[in-house]
N, C-alpha and C. Protein backbone atom coordinates (compact mmCIF):
# COMPACT_ATOMS: atom_id res chain seq x y z
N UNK A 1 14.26 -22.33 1.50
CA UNK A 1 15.50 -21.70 1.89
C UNK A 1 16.03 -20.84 0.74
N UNK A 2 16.67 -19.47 1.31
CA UNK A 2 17.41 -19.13 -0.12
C UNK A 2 18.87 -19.16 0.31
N UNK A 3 19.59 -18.33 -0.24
CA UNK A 3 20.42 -18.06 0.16
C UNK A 3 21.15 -16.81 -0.74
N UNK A 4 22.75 -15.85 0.10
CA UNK A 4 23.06 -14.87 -0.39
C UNK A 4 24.14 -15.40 -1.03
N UNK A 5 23.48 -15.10 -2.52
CA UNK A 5 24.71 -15.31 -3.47
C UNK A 5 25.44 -14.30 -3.88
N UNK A 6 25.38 -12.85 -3.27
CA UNK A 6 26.39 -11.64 -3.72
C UNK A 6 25.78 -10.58 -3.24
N UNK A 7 26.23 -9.35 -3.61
CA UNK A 7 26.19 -7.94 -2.36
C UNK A 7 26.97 -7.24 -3.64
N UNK A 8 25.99 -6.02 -3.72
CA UNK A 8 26.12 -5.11 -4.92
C UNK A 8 26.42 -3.89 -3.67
N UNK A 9 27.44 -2.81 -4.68
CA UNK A 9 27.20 -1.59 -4.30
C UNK A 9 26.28 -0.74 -4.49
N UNK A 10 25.57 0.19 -4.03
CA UNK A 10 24.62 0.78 -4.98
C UNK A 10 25.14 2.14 -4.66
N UNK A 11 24.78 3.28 -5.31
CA UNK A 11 24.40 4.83 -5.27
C UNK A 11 23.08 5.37 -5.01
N UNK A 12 22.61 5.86 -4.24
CA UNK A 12 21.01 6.37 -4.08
C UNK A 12 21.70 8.39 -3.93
N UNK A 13 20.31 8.94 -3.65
CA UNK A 13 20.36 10.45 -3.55
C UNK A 13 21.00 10.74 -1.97
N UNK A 14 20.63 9.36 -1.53
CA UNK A 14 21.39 9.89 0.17
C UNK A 14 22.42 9.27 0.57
N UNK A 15 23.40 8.81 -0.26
CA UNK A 15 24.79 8.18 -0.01
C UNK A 15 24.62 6.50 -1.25
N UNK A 16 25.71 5.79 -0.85
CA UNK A 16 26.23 4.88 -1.10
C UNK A 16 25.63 3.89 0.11
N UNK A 17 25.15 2.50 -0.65
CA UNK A 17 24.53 1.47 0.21
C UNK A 17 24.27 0.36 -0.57
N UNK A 18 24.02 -0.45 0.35
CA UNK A 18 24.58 -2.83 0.23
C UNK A 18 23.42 -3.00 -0.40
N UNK A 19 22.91 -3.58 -1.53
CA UNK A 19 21.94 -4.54 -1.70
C UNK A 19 22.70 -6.31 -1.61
N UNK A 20 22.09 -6.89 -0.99
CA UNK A 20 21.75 -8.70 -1.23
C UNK A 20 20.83 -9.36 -2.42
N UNK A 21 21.91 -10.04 -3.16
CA UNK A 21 21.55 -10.94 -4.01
C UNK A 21 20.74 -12.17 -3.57
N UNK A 22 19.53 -12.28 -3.45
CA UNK A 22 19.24 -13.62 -2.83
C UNK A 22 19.15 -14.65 -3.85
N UNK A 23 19.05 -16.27 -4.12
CA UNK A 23 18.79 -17.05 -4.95
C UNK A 23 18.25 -18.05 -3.92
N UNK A 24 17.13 -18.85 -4.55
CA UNK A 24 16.34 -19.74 -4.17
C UNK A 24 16.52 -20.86 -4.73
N UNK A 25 15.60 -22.01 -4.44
CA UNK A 25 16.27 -23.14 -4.74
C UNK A 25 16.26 -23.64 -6.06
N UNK A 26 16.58 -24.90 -6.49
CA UNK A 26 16.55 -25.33 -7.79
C UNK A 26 14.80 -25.55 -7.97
N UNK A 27 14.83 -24.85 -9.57
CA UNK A 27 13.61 -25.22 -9.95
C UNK A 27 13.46 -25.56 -11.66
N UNK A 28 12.59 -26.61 -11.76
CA UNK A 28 12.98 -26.90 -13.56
C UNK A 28 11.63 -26.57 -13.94
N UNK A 29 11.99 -25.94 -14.96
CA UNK A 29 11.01 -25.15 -15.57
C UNK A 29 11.08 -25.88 -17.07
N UNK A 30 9.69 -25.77 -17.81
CA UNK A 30 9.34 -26.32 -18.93
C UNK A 30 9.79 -24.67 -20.31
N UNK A 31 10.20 -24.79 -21.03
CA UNK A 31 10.09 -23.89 -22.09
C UNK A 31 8.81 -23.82 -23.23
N UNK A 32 8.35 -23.00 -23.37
CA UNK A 32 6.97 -22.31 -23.99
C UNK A 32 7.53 -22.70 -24.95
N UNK A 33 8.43 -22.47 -25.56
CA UNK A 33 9.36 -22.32 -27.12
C UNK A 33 9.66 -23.76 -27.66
N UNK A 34 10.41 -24.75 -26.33
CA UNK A 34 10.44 -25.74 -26.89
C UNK A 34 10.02 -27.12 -26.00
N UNK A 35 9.14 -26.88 -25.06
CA UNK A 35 8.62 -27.83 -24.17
C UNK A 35 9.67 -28.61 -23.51
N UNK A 36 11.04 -28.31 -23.92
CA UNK A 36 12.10 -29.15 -23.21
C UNK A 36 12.22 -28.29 -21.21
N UNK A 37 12.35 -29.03 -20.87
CA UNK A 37 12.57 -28.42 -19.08
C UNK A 37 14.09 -27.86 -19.03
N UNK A 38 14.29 -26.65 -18.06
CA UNK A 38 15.86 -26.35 -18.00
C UNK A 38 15.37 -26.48 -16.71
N UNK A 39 17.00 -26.04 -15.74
CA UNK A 39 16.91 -25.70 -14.72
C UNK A 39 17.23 -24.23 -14.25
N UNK A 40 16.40 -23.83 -13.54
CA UNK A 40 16.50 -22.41 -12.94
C UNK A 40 16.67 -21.85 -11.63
N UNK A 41 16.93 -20.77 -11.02
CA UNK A 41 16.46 -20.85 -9.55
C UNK A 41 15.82 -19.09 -9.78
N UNK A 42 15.22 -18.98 -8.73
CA UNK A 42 14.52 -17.27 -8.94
C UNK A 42 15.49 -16.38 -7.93
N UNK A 43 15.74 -15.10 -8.52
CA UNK A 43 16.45 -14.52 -7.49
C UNK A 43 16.32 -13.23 -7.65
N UNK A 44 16.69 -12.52 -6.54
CA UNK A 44 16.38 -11.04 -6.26
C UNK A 44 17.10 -10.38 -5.17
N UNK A 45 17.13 -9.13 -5.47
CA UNK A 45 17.95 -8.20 -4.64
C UNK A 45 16.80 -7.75 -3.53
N UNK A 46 18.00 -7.66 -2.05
CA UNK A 46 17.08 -6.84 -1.11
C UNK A 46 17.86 -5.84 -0.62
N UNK A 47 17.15 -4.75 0.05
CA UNK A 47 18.39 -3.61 0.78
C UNK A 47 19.17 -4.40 2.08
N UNK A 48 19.83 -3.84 2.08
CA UNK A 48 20.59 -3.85 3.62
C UNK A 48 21.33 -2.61 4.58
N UNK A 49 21.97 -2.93 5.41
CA UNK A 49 22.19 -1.47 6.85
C UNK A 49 23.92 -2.39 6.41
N UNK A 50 23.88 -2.84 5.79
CA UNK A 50 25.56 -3.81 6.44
C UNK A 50 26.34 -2.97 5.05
N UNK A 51 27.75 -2.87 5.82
CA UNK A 51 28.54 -2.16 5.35
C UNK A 51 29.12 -3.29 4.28
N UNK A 52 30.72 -3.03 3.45
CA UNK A 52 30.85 -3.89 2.43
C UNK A 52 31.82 -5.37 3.02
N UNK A 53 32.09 -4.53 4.03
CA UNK A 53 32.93 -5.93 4.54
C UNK A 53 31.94 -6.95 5.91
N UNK A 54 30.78 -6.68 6.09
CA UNK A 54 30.05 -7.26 6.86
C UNK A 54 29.02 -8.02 5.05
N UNK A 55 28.63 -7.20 4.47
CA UNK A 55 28.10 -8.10 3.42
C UNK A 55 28.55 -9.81 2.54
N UNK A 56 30.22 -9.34 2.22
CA UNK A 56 30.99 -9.74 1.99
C UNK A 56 31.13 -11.12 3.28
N UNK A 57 30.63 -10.90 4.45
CA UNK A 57 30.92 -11.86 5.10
C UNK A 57 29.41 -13.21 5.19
N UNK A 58 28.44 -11.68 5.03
CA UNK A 58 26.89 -12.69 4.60
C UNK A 58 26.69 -14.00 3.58
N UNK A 59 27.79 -13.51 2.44
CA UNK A 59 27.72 -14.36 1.13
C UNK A 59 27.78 -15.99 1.53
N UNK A 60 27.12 -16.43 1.21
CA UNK A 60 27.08 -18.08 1.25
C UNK A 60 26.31 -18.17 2.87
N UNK A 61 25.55 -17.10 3.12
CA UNK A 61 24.56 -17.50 4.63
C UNK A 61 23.09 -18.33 3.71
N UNK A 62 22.49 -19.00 4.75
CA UNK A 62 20.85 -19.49 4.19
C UNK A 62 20.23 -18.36 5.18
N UNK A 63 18.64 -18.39 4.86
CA UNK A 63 17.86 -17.63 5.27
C UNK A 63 16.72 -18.23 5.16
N UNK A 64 15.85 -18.51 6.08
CA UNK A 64 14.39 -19.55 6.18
C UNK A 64 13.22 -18.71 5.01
N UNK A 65 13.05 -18.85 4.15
CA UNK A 65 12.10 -17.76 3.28
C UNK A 65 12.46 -18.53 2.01
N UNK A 66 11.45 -17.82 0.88
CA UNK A 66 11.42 -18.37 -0.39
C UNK A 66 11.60 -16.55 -1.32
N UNK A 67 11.24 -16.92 -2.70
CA UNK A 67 11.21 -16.02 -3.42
C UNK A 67 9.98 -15.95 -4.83
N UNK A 68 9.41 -15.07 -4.45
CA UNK A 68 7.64 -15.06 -5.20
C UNK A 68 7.70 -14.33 -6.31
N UNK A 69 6.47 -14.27 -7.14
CA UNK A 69 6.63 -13.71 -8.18
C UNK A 69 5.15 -12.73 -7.67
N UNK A 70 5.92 -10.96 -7.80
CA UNK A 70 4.92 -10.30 -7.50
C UNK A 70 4.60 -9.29 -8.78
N UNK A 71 3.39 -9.24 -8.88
CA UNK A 71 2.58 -7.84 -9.76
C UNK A 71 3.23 -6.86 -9.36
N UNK A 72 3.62 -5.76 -10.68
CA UNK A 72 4.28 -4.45 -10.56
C UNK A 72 3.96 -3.62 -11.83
N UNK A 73 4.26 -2.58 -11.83
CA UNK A 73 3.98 -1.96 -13.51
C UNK A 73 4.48 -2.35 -14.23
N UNK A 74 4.02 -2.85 -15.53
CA UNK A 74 5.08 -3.06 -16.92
C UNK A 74 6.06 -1.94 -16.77
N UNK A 75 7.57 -3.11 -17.40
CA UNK A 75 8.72 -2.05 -18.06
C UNK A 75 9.20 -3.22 -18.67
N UNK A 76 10.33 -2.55 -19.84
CA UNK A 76 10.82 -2.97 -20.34
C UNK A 76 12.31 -3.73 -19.88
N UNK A 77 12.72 -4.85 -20.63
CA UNK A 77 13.97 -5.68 -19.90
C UNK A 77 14.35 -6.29 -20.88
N UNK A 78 15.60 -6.18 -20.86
CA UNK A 78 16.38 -6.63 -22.51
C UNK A 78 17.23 -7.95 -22.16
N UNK A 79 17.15 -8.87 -22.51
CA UNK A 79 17.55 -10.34 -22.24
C UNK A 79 19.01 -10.28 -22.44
N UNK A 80 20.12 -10.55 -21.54
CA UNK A 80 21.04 -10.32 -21.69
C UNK A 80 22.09 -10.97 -23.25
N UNK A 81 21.40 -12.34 -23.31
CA UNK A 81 21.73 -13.50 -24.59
C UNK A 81 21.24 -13.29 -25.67
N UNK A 82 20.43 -12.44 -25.81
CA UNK A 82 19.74 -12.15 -26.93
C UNK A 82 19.82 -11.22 -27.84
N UNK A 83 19.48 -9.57 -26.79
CA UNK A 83 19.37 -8.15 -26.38
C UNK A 83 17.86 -8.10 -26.89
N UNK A 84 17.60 -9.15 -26.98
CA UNK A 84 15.76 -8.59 -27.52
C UNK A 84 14.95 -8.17 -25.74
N UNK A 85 13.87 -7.41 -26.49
CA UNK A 85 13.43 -6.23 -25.59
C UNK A 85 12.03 -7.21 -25.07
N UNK A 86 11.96 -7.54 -24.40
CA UNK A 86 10.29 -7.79 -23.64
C UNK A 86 10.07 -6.79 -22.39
N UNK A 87 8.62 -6.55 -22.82
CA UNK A 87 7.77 -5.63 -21.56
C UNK A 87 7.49 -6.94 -20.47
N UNK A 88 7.90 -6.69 -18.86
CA UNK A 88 7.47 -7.55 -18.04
C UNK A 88 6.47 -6.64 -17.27
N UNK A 89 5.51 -7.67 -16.07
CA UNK A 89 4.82 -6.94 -15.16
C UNK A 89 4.59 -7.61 -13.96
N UNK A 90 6.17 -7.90 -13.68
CA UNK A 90 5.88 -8.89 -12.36
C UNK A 90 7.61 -8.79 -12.16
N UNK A 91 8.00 -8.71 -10.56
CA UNK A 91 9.19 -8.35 -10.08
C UNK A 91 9.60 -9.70 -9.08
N UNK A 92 10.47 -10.41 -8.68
CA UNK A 92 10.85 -11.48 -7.76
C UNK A 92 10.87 -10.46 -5.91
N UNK A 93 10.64 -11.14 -5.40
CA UNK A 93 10.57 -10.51 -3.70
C UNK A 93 10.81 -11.77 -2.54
N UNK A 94 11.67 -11.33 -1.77
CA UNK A 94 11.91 -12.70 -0.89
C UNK A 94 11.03 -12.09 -0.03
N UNK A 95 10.24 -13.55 0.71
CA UNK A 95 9.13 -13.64 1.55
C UNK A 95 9.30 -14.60 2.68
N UNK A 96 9.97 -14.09 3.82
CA UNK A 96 10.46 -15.10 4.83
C UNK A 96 9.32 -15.84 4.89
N UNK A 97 9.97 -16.95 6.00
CA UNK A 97 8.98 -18.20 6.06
C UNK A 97 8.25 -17.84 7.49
N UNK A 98 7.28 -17.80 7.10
CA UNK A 98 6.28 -17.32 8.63
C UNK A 98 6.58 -18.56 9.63
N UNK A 99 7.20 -18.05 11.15
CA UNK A 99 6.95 -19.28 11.72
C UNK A 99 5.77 -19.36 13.08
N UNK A 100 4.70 -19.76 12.87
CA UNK A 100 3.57 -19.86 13.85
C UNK A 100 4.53 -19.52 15.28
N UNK A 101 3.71 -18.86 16.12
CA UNK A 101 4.01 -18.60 17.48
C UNK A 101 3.64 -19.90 18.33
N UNK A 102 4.46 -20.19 19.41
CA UNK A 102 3.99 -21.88 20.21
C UNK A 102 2.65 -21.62 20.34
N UNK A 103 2.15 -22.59 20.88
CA UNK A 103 0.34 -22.94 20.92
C UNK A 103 0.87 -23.38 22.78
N UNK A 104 0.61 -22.50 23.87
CA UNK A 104 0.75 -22.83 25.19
C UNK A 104 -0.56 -23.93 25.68
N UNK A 105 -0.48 -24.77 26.32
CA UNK A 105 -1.86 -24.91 26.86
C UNK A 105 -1.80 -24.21 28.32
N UNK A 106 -3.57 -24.29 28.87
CA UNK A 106 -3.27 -23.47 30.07
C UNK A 106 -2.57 -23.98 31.23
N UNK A 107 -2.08 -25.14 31.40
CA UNK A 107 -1.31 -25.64 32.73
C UNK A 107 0.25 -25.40 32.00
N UNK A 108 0.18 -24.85 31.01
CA UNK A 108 1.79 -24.27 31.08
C UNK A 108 2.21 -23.18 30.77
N UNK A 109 0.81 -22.60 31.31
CA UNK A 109 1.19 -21.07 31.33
C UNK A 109 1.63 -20.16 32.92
N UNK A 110 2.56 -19.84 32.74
CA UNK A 110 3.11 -19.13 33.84
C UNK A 110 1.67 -19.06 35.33
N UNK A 111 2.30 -18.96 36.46
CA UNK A 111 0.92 -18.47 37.39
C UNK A 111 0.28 -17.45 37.53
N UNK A 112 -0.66 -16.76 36.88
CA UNK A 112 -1.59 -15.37 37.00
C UNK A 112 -1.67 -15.08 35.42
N UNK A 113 -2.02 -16.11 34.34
CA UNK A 113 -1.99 -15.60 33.38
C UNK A 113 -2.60 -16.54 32.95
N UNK A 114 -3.65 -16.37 32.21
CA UNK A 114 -5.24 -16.79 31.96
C UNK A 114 -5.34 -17.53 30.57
N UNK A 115 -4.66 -16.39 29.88
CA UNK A 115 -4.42 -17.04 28.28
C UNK A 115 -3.32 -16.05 27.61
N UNK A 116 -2.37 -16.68 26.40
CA UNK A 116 -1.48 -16.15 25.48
C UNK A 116 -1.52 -15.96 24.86
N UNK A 117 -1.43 -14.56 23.58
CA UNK A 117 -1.31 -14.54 22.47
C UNK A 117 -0.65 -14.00 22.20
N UNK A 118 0.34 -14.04 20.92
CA UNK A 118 0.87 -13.57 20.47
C UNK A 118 0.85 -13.11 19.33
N UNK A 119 1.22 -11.62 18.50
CA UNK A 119 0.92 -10.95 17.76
C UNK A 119 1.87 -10.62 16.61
């Protein structure tokens, strides 16, 4: 599950438009630096069509999906606590949760219809 923890304004070349903050669930992560575990959650922005007062109303919705860690080009990203500079090459992306289509058998499939699939 994630859920919307905030709704940014943005500016693009063709107007003004909503991104969604998503955050995922709790996850404890070990530190490289000092092997002690913190806790974290992964999160990421997606676009949206919803204006600021329909966004504003999204905040605190769940959404069946997780949030992955995907390959992208290196760039640079300056740690906000720090300001030290690391090159990354991997971006967060929410990835709904696939849900299988029913499995019909054939005596409960409608009359004149042989077999189902869905696509």
């Amino acid at each position: 599950m994630v859920i919307v923890k905030d709704y940014f304004l943005r500016n693009g070349e063709k107007g003004n438009y909503v991104t969604l903050q998503l955050e995922g669930d709790l996850e404890l992560v070990q530190s490289q630096n000092t092997g002690r575990f913190y806790a974290t959650a992964r999160r990421c922005n997606i676009f949206s069509t919803f204006d600021e007062a329909t966004a504003l109303r999204m905040v605190g919705s769940q959404m069946p999906g997780k949030i992955v860690r995907k390959p992208c080009d290196a760039y640079d990203y300056e740690i906000p606590e720090t300001g030290e500079i690391v090159t990354l090459s991997y971006s967060w992306d929410y990835v709904p949760d696939e849900t299988p289509a029913p499995k019909l058998k054939k005596s409960e499939l409608p009359v004149g219809i042989v077999e189902y699939t869905r696509n």
